[in-house]
PDB file of N, CA and C in Angstrom:
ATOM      1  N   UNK A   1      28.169  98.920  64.715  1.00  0.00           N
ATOM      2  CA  UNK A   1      27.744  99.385  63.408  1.00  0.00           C
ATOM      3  C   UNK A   1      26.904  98.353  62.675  1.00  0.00           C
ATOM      4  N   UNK A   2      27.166  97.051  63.001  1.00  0.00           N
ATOM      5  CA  UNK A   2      26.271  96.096  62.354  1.00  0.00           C
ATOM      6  C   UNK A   2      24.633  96.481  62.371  1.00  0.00           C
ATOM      7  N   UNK A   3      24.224  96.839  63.775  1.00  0.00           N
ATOM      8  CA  UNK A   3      23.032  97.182  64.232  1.00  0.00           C
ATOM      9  C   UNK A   3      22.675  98.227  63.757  1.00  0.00           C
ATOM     10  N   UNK A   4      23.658  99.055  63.271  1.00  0.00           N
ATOM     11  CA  UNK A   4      22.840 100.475  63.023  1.00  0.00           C
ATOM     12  C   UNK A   4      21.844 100.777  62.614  1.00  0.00           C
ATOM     13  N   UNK A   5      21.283 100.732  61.487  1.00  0.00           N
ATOM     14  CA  UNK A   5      20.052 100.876  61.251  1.00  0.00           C
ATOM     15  C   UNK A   5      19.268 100.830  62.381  1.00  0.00           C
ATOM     16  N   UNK A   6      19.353  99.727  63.145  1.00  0.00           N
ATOM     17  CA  UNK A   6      18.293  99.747  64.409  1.00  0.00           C
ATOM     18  C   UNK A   6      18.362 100.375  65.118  1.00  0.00           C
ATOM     19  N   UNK A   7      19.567 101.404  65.346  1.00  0.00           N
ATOM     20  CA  UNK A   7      20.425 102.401  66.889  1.00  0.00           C
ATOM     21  C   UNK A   7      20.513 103.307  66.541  1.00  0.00           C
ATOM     22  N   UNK A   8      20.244 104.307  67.535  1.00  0.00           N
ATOM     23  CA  UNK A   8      21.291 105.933  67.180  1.00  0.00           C
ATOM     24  C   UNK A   8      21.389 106.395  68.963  1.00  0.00           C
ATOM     25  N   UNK A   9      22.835 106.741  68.915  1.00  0.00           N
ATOM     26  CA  UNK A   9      22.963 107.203  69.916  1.00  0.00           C
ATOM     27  C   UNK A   9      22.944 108.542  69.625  1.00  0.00           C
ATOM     28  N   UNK A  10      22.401 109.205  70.844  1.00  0.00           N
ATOM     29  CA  UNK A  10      21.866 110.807  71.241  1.00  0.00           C
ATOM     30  C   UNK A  10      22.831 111.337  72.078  1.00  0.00           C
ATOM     31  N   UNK A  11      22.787 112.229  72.324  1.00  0.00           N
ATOM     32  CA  UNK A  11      23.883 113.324  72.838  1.00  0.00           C
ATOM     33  C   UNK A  11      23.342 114.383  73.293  1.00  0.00           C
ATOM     34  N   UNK A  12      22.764 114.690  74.679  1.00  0.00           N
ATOM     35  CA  UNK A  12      21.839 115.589  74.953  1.00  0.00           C
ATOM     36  C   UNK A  12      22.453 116.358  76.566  1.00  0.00           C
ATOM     37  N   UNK A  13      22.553 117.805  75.782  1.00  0.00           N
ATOM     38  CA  UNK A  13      23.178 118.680  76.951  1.00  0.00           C
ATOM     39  C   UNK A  13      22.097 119.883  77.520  1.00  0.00           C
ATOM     40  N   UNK A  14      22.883 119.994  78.459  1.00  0.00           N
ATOM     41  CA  UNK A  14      21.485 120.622  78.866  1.00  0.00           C
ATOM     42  C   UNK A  14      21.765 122.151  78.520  1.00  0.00           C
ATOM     43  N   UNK A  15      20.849 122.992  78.610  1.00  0.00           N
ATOM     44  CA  UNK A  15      20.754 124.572  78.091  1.00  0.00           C
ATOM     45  C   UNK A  15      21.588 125.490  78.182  1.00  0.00           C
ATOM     46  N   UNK A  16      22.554 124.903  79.402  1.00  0.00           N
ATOM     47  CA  UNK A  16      23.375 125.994  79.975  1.00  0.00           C
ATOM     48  C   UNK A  16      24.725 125.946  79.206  1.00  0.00           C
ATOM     49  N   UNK A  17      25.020 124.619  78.165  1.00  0.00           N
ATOM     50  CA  UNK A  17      26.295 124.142  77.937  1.00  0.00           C
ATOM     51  C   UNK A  17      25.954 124.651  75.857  1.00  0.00           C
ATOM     52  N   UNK A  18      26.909 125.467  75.742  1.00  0.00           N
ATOM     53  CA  UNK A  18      26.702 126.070  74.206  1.00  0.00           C
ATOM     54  C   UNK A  18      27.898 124.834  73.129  1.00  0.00           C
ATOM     55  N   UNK A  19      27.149 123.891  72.618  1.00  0.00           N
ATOM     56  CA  UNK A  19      27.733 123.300  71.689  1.00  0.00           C
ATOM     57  C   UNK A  19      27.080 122.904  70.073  1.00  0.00           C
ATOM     58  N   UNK A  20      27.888 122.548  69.293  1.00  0.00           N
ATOM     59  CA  UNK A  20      27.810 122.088  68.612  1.00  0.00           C
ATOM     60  C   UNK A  20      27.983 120.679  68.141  1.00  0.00           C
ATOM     61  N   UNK A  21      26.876 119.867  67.641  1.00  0.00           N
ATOM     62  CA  UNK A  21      27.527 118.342  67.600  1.00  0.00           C
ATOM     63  C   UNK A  21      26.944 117.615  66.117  1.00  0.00           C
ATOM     64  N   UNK A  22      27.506 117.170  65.230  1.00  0.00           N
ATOM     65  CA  UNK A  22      27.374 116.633  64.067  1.00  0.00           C
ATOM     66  C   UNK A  22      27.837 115.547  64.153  1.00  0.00           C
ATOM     67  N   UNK A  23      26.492 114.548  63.670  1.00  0.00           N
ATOM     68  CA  UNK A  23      27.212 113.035  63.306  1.00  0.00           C
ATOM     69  C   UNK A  23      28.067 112.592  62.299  1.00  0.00           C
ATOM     70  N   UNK A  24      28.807 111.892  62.587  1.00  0.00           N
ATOM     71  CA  UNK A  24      29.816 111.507  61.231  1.00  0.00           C
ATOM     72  C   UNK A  24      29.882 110.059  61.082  1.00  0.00           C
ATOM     73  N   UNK A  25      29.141 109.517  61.498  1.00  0.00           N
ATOM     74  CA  UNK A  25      28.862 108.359  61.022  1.00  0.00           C
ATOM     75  C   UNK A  25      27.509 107.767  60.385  1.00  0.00           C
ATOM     76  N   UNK A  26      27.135 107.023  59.413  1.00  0.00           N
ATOM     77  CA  UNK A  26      25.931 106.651  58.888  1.00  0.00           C
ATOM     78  C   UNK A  26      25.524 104.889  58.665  1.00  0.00           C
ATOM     79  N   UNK A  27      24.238 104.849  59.032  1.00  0.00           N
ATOM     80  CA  UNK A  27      24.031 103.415  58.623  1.00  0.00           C
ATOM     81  C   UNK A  27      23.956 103.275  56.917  1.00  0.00           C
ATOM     82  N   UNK A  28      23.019 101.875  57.059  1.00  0.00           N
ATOM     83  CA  UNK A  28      23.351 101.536  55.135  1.00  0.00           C
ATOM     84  C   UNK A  28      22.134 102.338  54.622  1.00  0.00           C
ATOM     85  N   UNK A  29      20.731 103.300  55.349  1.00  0.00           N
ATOM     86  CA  UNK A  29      20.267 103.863  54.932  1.00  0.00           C
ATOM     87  C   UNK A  29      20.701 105.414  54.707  1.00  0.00           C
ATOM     88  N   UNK A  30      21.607 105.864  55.291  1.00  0.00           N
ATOM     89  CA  UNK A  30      22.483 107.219  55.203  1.00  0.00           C
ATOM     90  C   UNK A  30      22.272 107.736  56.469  1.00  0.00           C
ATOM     91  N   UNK A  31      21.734 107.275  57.575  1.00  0.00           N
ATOM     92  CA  UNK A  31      21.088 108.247  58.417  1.00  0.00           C
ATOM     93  C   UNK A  31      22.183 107.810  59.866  1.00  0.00           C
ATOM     94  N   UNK A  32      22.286 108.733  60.758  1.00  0.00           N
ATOM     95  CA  UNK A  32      23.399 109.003  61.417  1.00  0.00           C
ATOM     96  C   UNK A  32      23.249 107.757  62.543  1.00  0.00           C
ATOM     97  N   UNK A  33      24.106 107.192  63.203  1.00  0.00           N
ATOM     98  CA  UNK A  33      24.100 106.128  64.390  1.00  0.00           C
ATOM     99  C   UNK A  33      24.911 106.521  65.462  1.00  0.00           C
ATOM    100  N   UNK A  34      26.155 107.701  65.288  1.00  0.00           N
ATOM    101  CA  UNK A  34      25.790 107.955  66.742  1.00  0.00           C
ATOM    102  C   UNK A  34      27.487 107.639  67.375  1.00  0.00           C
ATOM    103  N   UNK A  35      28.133 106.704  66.737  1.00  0.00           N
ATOM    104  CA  UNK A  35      29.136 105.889  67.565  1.00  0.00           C
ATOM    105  C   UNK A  35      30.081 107.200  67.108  1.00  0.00           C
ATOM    106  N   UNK A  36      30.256 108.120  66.337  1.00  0.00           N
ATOM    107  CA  UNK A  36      31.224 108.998  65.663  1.00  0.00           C
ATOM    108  C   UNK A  36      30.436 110.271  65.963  1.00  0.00           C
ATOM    109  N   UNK A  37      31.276 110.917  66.155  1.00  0.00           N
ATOM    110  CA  UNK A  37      30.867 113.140  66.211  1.00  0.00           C
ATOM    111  C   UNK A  37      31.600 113.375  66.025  1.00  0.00           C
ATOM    112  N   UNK A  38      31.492 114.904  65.334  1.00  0.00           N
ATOM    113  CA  UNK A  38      32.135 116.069  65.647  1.00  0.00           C
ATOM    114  C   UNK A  38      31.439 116.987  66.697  1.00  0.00           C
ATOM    115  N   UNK A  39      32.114 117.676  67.992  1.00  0.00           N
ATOM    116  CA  UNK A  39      31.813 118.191  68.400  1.00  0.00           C
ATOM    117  C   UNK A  39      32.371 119.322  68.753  1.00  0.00           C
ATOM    118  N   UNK A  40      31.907 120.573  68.877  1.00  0.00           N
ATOM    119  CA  UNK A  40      32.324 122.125  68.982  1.00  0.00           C
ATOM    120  C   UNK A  40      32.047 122.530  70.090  1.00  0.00           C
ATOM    121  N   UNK A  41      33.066 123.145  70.995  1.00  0.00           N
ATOM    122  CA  UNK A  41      32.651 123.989  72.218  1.00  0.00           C
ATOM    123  C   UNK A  41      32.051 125.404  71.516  1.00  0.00           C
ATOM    124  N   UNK A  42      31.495 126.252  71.941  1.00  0.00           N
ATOM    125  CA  UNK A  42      30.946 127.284  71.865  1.00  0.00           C
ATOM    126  C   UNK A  42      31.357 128.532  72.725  1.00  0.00           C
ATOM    127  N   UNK A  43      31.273 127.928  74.273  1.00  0.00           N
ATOM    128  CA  UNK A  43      31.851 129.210  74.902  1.00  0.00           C
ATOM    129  C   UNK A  43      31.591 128.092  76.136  1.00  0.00           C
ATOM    130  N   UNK A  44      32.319 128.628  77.011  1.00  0.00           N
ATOM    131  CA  UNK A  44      32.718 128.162  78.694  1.00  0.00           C
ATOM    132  C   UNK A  44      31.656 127.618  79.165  1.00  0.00           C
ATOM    133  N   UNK A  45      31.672 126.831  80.053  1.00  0.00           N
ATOM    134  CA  UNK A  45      30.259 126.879  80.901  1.00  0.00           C
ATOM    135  C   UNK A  45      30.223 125.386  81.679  1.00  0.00           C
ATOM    136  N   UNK A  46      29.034 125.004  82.384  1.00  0.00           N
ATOM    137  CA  UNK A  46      29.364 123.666  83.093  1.00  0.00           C
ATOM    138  C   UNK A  46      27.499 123.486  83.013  1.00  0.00           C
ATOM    139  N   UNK A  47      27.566 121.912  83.031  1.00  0.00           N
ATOM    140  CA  UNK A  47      26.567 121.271  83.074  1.00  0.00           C
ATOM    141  C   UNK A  47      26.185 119.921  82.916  1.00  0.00           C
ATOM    142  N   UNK A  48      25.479 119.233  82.401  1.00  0.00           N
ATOM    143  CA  UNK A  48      25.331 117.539  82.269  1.00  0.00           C
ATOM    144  C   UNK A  48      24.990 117.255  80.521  1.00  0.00           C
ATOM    145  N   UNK A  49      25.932 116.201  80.216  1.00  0.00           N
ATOM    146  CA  UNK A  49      25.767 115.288  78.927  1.00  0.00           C
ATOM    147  C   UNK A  49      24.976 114.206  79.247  1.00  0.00           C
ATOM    148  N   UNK A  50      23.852 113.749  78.561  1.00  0.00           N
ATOM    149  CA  UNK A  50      23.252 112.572  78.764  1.00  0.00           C
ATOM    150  C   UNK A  50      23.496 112.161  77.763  1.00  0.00           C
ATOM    151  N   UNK A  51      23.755 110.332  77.452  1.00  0.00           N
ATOM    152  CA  UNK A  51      24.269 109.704  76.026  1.00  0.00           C
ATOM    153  C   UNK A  51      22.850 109.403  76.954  1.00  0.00           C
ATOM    154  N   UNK A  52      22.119 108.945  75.120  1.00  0.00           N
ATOM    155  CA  UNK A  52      20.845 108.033  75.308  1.00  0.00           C
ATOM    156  C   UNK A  52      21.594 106.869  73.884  1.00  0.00           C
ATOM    157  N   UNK A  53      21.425 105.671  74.342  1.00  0.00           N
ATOM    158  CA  UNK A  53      21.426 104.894  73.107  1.00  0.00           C
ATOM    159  C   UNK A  53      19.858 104.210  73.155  1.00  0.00           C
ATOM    160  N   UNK A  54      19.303 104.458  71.927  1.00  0.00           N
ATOM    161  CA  UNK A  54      18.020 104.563  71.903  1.00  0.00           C
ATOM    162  C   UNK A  54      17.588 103.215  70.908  1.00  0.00           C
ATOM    163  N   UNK A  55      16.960 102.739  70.904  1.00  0.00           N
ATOM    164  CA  UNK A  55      16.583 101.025  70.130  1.00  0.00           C
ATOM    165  C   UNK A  55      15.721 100.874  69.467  1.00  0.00           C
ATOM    166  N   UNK A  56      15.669 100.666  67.875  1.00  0.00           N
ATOM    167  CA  UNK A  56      14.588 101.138  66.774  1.00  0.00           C
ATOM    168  C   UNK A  56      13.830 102.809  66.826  1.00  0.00           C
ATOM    169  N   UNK A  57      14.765 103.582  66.764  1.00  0.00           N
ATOM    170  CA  UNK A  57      13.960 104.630  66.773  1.00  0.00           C
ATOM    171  C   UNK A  57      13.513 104.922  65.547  1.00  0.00           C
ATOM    172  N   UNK A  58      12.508 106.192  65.355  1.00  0.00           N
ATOM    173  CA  UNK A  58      12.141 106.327  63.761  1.00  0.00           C
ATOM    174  C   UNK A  58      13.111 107.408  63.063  1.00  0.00           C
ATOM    175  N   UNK A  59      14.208 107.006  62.588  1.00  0.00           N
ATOM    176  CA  UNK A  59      15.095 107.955  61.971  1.00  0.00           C
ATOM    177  C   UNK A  59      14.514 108.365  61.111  1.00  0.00           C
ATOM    178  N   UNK A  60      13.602 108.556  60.488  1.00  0.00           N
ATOM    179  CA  UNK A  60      12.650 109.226  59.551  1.00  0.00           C
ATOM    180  C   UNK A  60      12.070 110.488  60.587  1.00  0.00           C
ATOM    181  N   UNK A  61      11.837 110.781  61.214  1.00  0.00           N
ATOM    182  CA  UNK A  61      11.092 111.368  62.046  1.00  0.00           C
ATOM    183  C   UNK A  61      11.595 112.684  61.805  1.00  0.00           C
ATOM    184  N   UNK A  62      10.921 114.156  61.921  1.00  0.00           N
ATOM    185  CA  UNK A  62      11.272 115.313  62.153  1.00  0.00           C
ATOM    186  C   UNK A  62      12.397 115.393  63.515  1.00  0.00           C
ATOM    187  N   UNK A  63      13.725 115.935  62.658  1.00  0.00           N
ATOM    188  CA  UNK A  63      14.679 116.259  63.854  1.00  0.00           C
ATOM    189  C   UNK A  63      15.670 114.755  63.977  1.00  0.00           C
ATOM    190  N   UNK A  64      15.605 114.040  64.082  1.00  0.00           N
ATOM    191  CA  UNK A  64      15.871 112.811  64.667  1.00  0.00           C
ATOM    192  C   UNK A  64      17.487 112.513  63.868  1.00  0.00           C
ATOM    193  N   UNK A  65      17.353 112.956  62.667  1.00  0.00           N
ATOM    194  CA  UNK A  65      18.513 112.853  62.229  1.00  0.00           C
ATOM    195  C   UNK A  65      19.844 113.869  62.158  1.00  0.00           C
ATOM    196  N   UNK A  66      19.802 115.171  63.120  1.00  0.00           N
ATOM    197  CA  UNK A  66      19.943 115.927  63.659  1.00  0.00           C
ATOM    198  C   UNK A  66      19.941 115.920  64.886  1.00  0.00           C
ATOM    199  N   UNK A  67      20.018 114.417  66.015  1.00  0.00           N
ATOM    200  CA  UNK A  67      20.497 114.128  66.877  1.00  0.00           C
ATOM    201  C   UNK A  67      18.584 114.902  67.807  1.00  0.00           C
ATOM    202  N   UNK A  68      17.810 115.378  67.702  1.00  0.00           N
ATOM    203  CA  UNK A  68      16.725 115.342  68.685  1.00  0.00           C
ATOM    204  C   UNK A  68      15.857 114.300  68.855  1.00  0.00           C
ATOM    205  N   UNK A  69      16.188 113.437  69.734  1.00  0.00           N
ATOM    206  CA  UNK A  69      15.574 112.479  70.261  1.00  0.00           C
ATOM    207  C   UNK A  69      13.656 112.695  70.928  1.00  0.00           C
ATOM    208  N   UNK A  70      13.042 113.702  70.691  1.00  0.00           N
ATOM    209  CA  UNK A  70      11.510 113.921  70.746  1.00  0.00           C
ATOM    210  C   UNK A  70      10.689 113.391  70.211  1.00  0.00           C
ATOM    211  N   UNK A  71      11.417 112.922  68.812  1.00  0.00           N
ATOM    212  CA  UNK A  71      10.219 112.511  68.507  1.00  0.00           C
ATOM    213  C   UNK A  71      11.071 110.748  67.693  1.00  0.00           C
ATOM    214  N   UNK A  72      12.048 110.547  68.150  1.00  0.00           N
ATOM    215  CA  UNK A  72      12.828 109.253  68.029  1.00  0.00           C
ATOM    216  C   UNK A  72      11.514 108.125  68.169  1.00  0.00           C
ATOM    217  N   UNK A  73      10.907 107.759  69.328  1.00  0.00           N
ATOM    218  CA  UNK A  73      10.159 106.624  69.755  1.00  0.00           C
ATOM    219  C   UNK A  73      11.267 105.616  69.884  1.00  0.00           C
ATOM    220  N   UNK A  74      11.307 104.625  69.740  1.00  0.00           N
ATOM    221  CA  UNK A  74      11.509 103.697  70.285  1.00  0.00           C
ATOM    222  C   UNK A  74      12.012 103.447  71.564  1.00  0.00           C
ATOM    223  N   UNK A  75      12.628 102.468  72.144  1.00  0.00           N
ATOM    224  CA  UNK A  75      13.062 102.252  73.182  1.00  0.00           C
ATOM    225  C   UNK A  75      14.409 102.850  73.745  1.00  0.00           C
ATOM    226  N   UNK A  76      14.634 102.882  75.285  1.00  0.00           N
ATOM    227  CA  UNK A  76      16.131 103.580  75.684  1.00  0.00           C
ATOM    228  C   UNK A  76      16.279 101.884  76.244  1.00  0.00           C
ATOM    229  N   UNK A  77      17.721 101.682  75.696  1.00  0.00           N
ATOM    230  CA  UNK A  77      18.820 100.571  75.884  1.00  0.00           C
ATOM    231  C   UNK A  77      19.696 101.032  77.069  1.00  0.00           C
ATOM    232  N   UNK A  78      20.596 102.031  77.113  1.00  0.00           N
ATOM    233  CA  UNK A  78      21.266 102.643  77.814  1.00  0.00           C
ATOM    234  C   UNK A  78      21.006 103.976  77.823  1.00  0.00           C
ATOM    235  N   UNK A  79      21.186 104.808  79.371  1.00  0.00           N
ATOM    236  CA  UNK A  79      21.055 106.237  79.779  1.00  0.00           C
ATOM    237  C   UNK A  79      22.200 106.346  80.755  1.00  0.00           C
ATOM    238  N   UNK A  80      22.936 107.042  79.967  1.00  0.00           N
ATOM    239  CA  UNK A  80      24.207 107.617  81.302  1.00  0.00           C
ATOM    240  C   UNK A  80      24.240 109.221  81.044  1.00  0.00           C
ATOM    241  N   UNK A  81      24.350 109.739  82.364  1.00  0.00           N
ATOM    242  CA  UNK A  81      24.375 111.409  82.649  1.00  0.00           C
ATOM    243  C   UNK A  81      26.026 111.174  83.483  1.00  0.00           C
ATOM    244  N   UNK A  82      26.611 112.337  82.172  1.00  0.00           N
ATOM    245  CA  UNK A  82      28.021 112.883  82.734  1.00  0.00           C
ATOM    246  C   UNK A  82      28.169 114.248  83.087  1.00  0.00           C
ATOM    247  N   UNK A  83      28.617 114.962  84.121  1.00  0.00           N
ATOM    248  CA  UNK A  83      28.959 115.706  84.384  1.00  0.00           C
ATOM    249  C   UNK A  83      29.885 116.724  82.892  1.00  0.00           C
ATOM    250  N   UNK A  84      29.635 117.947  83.128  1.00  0.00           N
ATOM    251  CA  UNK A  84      30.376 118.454  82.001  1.00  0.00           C
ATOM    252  C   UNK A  84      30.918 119.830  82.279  1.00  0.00           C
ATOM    253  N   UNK A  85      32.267 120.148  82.122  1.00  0.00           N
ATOM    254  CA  UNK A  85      32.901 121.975  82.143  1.00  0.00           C
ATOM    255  C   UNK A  85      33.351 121.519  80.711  1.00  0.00           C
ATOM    256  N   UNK A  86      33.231 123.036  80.271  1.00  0.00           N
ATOM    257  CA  UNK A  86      34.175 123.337  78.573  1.00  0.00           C
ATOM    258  C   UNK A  86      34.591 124.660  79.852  1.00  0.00           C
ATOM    259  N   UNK A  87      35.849 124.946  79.481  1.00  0.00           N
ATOM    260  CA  UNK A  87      36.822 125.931  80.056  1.00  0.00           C
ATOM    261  C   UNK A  87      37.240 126.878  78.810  1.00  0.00           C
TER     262      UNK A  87
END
């Protein structure tokens, strides 16, 4: 959290997996970092979670603070792809 401002971790599922995910955590500018969610299953299904922790991105950016990493920019620090079922 020290870093925040500089970080936001992303949370990116792929099409087939119906969720919901809200950040609940904020840096000292208000804008989300990522280490905290809420997340909602939607309905059943299987597919892949990618965490991106992403490095100076532009949290100003359209979307970005709403977890879409498109138009984030900056750098990827870490990329891990997990396997995923909601039952």
């Amino acid at each position: 959290k020290a870093e925040g401002d500089e970080r936001q971790v992303f949370y990116l599922f792929d099409n087939s997996l119906s969720v919901s995910l809200e950040y609940t955590d904020k840096d000292v500018n208000g804008k989300p970092i990522g280490l905290s969610a809420d997340l909602e299953t939607l309905q059943p299904g299987s597919g892949e979670l990618t965490v991106v922790l992403r490095h100076q991105p532009d949290k100003n950016a359209s979307g970005v603070s709403d977890g879409l990493i498109n138009n984030a920019g900056g750098e990827t620090d870490v990329e891990a792809v997990f396997p995923l079922t909601i039952q």
